[in-house]
Protein backbone atom coordinates (compact mmCIF):
# COMPACT_ATOMS: atom_id res chain seq x y z
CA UNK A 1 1.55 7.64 -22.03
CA UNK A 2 -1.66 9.65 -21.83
CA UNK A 3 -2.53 9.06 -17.77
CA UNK A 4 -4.91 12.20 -17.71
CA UNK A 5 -1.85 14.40 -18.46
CA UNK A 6 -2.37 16.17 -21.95
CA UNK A 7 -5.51 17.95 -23.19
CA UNK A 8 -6.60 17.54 -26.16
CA UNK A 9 -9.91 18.80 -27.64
CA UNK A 10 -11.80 15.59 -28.70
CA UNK A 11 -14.68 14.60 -26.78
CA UNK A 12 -16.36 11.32 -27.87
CA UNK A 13 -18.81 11.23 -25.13
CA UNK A 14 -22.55 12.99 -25.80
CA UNK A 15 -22.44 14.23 -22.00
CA UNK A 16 -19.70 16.52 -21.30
CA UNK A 17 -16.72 15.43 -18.84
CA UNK A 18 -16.72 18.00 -16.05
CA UNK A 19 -14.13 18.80 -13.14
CA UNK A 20 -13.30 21.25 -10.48
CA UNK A 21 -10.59 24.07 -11.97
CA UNK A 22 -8.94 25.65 -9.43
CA UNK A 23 -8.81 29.64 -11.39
CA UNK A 24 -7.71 31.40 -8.33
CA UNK A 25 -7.08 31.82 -4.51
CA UNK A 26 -10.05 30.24 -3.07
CA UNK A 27 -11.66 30.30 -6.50
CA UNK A 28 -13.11 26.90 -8.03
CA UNK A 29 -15.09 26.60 -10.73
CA UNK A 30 -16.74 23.58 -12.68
CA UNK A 31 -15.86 23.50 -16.20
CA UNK A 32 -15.70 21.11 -18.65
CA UNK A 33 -12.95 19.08 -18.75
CA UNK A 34 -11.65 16.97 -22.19
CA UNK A 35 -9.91 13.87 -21.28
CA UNK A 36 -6.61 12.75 -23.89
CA UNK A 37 -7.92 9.60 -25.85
CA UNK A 38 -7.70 6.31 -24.10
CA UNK A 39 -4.45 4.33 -24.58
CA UNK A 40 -3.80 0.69 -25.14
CA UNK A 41 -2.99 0.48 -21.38
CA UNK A 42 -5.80 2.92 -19.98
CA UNK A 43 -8.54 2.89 -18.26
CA UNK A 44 -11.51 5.22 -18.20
CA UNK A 45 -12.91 5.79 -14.66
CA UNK A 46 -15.74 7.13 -13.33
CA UNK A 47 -14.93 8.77 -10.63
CA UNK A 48 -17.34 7.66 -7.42
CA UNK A 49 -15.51 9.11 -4.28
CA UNK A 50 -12.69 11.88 -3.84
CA UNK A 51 -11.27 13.09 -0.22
CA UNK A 52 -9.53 16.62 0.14
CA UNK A 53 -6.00 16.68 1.31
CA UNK A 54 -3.96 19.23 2.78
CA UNK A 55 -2.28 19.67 -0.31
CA UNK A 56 -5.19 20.52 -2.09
CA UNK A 57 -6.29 22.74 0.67
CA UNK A 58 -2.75 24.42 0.39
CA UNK A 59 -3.46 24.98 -3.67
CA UNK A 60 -6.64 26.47 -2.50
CA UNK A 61 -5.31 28.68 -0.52
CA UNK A 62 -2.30 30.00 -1.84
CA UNK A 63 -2.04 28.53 -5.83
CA UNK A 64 0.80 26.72 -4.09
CA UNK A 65 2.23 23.87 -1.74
CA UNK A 66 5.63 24.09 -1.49
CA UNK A 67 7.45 24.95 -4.35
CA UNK A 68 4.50 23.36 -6.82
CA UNK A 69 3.21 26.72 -8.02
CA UNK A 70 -0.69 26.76 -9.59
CA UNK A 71 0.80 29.30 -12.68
CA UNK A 72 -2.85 28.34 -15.06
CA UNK A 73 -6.29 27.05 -14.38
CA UNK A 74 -5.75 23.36 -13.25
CA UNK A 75 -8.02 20.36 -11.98
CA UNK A 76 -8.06 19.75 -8.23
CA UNK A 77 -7.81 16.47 -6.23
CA UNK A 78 -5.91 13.43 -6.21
CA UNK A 79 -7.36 10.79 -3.32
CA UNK A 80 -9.76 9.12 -5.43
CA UNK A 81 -11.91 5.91 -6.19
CA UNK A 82 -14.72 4.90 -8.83
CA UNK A 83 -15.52 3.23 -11.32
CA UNK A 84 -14.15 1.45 -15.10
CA UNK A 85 -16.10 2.41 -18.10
CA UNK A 86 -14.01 2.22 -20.84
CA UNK A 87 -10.40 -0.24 -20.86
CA UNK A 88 -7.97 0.04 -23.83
CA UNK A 89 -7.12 -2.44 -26.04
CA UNK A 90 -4.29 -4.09 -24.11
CA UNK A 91 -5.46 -3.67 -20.83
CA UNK A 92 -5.58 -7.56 -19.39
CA UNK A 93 -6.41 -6.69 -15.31
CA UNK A 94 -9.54 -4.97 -15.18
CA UNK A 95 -12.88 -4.88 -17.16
CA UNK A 96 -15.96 -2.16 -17.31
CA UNK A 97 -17.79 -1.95 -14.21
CA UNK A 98 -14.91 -2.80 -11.91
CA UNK A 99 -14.65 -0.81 -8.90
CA UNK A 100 -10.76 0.64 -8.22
CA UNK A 101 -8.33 3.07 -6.18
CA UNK A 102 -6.19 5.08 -7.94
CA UNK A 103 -2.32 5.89 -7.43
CA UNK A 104 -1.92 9.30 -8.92
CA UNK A 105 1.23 9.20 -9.64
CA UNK A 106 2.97 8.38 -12.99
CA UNK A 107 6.18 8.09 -12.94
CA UNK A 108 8.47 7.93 -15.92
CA UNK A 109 9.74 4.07 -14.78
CA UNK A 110 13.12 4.69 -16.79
CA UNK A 111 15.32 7.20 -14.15
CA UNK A 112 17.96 5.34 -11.81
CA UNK A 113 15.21 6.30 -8.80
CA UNK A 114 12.29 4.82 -10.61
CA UNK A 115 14.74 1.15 -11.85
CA UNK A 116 15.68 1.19 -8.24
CA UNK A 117 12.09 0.84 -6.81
CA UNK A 118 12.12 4.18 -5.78
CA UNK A 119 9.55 5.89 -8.25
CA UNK A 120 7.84 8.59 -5.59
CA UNK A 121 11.12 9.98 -5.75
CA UNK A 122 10.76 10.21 -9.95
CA UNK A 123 11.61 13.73 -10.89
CA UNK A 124 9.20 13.27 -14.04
CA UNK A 125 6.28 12.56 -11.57
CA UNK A 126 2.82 13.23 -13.44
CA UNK A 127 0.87 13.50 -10.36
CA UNK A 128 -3.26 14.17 -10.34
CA UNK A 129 -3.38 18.33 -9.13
CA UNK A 130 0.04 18.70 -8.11
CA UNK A 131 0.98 21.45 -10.67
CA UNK A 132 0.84 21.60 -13.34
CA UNK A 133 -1.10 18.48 -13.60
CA UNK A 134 -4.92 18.09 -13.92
CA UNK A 135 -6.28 16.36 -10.93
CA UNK A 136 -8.95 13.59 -10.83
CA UNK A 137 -12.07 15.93 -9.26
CA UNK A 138 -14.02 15.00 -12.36
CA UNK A 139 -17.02 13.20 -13.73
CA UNK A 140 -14.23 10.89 -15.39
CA UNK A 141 -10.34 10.61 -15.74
CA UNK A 142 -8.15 8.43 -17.84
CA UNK A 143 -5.23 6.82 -15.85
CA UNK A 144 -2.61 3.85 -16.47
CA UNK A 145 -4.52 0.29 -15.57
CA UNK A 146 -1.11 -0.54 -13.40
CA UNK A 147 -1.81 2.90 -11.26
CA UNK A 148 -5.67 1.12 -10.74
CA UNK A 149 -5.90 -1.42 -7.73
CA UNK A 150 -9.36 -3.32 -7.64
CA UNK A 151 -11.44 -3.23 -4.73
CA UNK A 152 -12.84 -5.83 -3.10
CA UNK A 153 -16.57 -6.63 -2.69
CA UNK A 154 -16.67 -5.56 1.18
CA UNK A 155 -14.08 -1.96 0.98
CA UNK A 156 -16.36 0.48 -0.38
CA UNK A 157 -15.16 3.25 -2.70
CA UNK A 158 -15.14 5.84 -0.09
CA UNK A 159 -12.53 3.60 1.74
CA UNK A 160 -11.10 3.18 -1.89
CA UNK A 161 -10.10 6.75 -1.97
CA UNK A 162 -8.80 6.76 1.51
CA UNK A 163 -6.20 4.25 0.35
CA UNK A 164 -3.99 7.70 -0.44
CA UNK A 165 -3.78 9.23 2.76
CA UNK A 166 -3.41 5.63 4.32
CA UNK A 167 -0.27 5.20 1.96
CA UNK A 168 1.35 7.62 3.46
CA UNK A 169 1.37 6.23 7.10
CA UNK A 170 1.97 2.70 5.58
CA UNK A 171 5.17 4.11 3.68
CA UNK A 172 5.99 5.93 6.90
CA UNK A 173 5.82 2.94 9.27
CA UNK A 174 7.57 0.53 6.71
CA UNK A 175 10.65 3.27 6.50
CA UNK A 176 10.79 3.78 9.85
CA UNK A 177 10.62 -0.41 10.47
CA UNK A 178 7.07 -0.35 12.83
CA UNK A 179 7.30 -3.43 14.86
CA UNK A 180 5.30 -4.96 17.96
CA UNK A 181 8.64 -4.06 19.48
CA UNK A 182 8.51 -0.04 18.65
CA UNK A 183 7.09 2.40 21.18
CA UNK A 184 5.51 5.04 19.43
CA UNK A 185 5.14 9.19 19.44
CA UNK A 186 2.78 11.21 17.00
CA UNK A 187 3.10 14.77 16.99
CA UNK A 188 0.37 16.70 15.24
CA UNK A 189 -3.56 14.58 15.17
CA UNK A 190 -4.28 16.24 11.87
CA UNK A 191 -5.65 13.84 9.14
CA UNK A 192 -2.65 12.39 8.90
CA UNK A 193 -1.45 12.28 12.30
CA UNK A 194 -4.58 10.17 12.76
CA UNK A 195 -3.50 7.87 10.04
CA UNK A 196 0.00 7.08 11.51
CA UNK A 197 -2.21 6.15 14.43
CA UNK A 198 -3.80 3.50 12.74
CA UNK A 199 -1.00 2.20 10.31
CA UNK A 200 1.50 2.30 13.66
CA UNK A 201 -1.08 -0.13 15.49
CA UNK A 202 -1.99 -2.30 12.26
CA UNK A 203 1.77 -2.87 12.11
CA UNK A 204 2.22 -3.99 15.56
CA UNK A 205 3.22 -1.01 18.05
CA UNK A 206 2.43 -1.81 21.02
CA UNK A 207 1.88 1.68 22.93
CA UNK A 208 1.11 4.97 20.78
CA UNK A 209 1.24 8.26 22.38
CA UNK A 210 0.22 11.40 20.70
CA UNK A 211 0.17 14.98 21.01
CA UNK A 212 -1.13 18.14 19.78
CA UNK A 213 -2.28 21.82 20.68
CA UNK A 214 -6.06 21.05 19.98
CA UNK A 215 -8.16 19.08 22.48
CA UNK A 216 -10.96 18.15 20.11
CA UNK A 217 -8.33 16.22 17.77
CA UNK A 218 -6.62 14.32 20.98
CA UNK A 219 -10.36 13.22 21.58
CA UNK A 220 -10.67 12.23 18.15
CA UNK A 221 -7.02 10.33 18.39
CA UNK A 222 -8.16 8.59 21.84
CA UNK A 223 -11.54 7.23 20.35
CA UNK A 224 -9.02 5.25 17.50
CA UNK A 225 -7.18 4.19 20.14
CA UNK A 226 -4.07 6.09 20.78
CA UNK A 227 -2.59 4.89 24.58
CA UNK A 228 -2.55 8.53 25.75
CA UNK A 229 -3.16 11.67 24.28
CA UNK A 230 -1.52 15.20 25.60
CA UNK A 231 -2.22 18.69 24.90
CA UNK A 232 1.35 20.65 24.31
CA UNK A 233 1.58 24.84 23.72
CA UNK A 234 2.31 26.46 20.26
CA UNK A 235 5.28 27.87 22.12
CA UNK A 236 8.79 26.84 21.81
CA UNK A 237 10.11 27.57 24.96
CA UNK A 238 8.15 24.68 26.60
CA UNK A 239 9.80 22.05 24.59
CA UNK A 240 12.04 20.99 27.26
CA UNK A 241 9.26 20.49 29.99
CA UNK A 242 7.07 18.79 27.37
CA UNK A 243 9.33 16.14 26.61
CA UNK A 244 9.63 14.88 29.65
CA UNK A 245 5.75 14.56 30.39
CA UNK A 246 6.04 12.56 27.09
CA UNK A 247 8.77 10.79 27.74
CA UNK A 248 7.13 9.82 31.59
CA UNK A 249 3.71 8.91 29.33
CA UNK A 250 5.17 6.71 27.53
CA UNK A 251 6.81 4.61 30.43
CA UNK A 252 10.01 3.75 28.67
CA UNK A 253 12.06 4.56 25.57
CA UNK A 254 10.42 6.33 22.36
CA UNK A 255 11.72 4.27 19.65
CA UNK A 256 10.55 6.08 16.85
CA UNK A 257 8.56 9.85 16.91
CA UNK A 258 6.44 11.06 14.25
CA UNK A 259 6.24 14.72 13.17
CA UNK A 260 3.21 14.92 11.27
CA UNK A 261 3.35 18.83 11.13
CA UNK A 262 6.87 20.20 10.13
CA UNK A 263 7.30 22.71 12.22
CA UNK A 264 10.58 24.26 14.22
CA UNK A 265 8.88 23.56 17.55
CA UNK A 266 7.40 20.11 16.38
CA UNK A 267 10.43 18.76 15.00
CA UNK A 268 12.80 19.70 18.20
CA UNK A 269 9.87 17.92 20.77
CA UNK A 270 10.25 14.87 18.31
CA UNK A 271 14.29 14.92 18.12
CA UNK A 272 14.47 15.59 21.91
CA UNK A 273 11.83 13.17 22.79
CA UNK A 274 13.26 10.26 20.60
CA UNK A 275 15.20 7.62 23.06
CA UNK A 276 19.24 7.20 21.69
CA UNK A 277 19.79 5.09 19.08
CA UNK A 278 15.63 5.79 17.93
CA UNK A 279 14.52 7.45 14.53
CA UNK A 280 12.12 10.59 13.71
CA UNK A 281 9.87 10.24 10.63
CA UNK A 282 9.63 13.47 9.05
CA UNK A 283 6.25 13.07 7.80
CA UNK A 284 4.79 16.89 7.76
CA UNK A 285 6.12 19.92 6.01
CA UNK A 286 4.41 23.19 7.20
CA UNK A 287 7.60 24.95 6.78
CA UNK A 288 10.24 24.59 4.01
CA UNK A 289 13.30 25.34 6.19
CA UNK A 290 13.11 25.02 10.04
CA UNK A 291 15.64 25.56 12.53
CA UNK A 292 15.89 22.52 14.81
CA UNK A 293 18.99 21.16 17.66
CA UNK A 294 20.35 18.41 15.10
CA UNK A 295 23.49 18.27 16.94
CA UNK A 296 22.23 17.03 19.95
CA UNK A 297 19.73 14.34 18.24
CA UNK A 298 23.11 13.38 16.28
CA UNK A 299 25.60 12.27 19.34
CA UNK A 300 23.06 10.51 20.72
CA UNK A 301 22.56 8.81 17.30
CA UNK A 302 18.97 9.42 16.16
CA UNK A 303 18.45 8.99 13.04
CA UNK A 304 16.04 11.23 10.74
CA UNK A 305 14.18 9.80 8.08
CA UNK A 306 12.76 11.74 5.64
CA UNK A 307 9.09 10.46 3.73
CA UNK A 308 7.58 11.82 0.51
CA UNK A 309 4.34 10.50 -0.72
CA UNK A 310 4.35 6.29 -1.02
CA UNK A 311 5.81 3.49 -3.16
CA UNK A 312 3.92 0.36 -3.60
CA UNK A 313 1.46 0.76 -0.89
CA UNK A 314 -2.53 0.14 -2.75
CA UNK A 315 -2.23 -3.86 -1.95
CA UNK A 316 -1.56 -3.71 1.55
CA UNK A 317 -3.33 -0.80 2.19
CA UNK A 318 -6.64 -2.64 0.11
CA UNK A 319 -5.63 -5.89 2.28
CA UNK A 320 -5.73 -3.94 5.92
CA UNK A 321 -9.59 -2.27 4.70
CA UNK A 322 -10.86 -5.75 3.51
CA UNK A 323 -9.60 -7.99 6.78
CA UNK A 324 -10.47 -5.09 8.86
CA UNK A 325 -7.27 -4.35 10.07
CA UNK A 326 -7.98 -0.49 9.99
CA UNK A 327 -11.06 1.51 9.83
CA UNK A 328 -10.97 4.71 8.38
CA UNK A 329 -14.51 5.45 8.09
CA UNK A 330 -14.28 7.19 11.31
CA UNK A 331 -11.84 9.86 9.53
CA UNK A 332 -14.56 10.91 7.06
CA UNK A 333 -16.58 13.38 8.67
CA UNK A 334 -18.00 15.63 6.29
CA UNK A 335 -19.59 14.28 2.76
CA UNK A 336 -20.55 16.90 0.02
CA UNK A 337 -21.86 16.61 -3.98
CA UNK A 338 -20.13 17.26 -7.02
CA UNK A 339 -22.14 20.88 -7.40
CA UNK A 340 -20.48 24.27 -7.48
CA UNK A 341 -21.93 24.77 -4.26
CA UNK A 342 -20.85 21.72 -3.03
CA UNK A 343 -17.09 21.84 -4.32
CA UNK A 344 -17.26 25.40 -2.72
CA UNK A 345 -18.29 24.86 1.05
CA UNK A 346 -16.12 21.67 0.96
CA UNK A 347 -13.26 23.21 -0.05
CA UNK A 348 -14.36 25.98 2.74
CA UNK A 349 -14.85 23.47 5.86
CA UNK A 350 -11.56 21.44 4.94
CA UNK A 351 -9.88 24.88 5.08
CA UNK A 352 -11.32 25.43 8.48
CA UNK A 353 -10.11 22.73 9.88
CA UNK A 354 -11.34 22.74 13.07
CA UNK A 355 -14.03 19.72 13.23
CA UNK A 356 -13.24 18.63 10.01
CA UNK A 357 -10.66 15.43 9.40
CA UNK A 358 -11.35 14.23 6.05
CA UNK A 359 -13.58 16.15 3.23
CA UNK A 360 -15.34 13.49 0.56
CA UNK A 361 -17.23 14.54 -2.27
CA UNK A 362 -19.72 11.61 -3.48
CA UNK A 363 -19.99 11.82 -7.19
């Protein structure tokens, strides 16, 4: 399968295909990029919208995320939407000038993980700018028509690409059962903090309480409608006295706690905080080994869930955008062009975090 996975030298095109290389640490530059010839099943897209992820930001930073190392020049981005210009011949779902979200994962759909339904868990996973990979920030990419969900007239391509981050608080709340009957905790109101938000209210929870060390995020979580927001310390000691302000915010039991960070001190308020018999989502990985009171969380039976990426998430995630079910237009804050320039002080103000939730380039 080609998927935007091999180069190969061919161009057909008379304008070139160009993309964002990450070269360095905090070094992008826009080079061509030649895509592998279209396949019976793929689709070239045009791509219209991209949004920066953490991951990306990580790659930025550090040529790594975990243990995906950046060891040669590679294309950045993944979260992306736009626009079919070219199908193969066997391609039966989608025609030119259909507008589409892309999964950016390929999977290898013949493992025990990937028969079983399973496939994020595929260790053969072709996924856009995870190394080493070529990503999708690019005038054009050529991708599986399965891995291509069409958008409806009112979801705009912007809200196309935030069908990725979405995914990953729809996977969360679906593994961790979300029900109008589960009382809620978020810890961290990053980006995707503030997604759990609104997948843990579109599936029915009826009180959401988050927390984090930065006032301007709880704001941000408030104004999308979290129950009650509190600031907590960067220091671990406090954990104890912490949970119970949570615990008292929240009025009764914490059914299920989100840790949207990943950190020692995160992870404890979360297992502590969690009523017996709940579960904590492991959602965020700042850290790839923490030390955390498991014992504890353990007699009183709380189970911990771990999440990686999504599996079969575009259609619901498409159907909550188009009946309104969640907005995430409020997450974009920052827009930028497909210019060096541009690619550079977008991949600069998503690093800063600060003000910044979500970073989309317009192509």
């Amino acid at each position: 399968m080609s998927g935007g996975i091999v180069e190969v030298k061919e161009h057909k095109d008379g304008e070139e295909n160009m993309a964002a290389w990450l070269v360095g640490i905090k070094t992008l530059k826009i080079e061509p990029y030649h895509l592998p010839p279209l396949g019976p099943h793929d689709v070239k897209v045009q791509i219209k919208a991209l949004g920066i992820c953490g991951s990306d930001v990580h790659h930025f930073k550090n040529m790594r995320c975990a243990n995906f190392i950046v060891k040669k020049p590679m294309v950045i981005g993944h979260e992306c939407a736009g626009i079919i210009e070219e199908v193969g011949s066997e391609v039966k779902t989608l025609a030119v000038g259909d507008r589409v979200a892309l999964e950016p994962g390929i999977s290898c759909r013949r493992c025990n993980l990937c028969k079983d339904g399973r496939y994020n868990l595929c260790p053969e996973m072709k996924f856009f700018g995870s190394p080493p990979t070529n990503g999708s920030l690019a005038n054009k990419v050529v991708h599986p028509e399965y891995l291509c969900f069409k958008l409806p007239d009112n979801v705009s391509l912007e809200e196309g690409a935030m069908c990725e981050p979405l995914s990953v608080g729809v996977h969360a709340c679906r593994r961790a059962n979300i029900s109008p009957e589960t009382n809620v905790l978020i810890v961290g109101a990053g980006p995707i903090g503030l997604i759990v938000l609104l997948a843990a209210r579109a599936f029915g929870a009826p009180r959401i309480v988050i927390v984090d060390v930065d006032d301007c995020r709880l704001s941000i979580a408030k104004n999308l409608g979290a129950d009650e927001t509190i600031q907590v310390s960067t220091n671990i000691q406090d954990v104890g006295e912490e949970v119970v302000i949570l615990q008292s915010a929240m009025g009764s039991g914490i059914d299920v706690s989100f840790d949207c960070v990943g950190l020692n001190k995160t992870m404890s308020t979360a297992l502590n905080a969690t009523r017996s018999g709940g579960k904590v989502c492991l959602i965020g990985l700042a850290q790839s080994e923490t030390t955390v009171p498991l014992t504890p969380a353990a007699v009183r039976e709380v189970d911990v869930i771990g999440i990686f990426r999504y599996r079969n998430t575009w259609p619901l995630c498409i159907e909550l955008l188009k009946t309104g079910k969640i907005d995430v237009k409020p997450l974009i804050t920052h827009r930028f062009g497909f210019s060096q320039k541009g690619v550079e002080d977008a991949f600069e103000t998503s690093a800063s975090g600060r003000s910044a939730i979500k970073v989309m380039f317009n192509l």
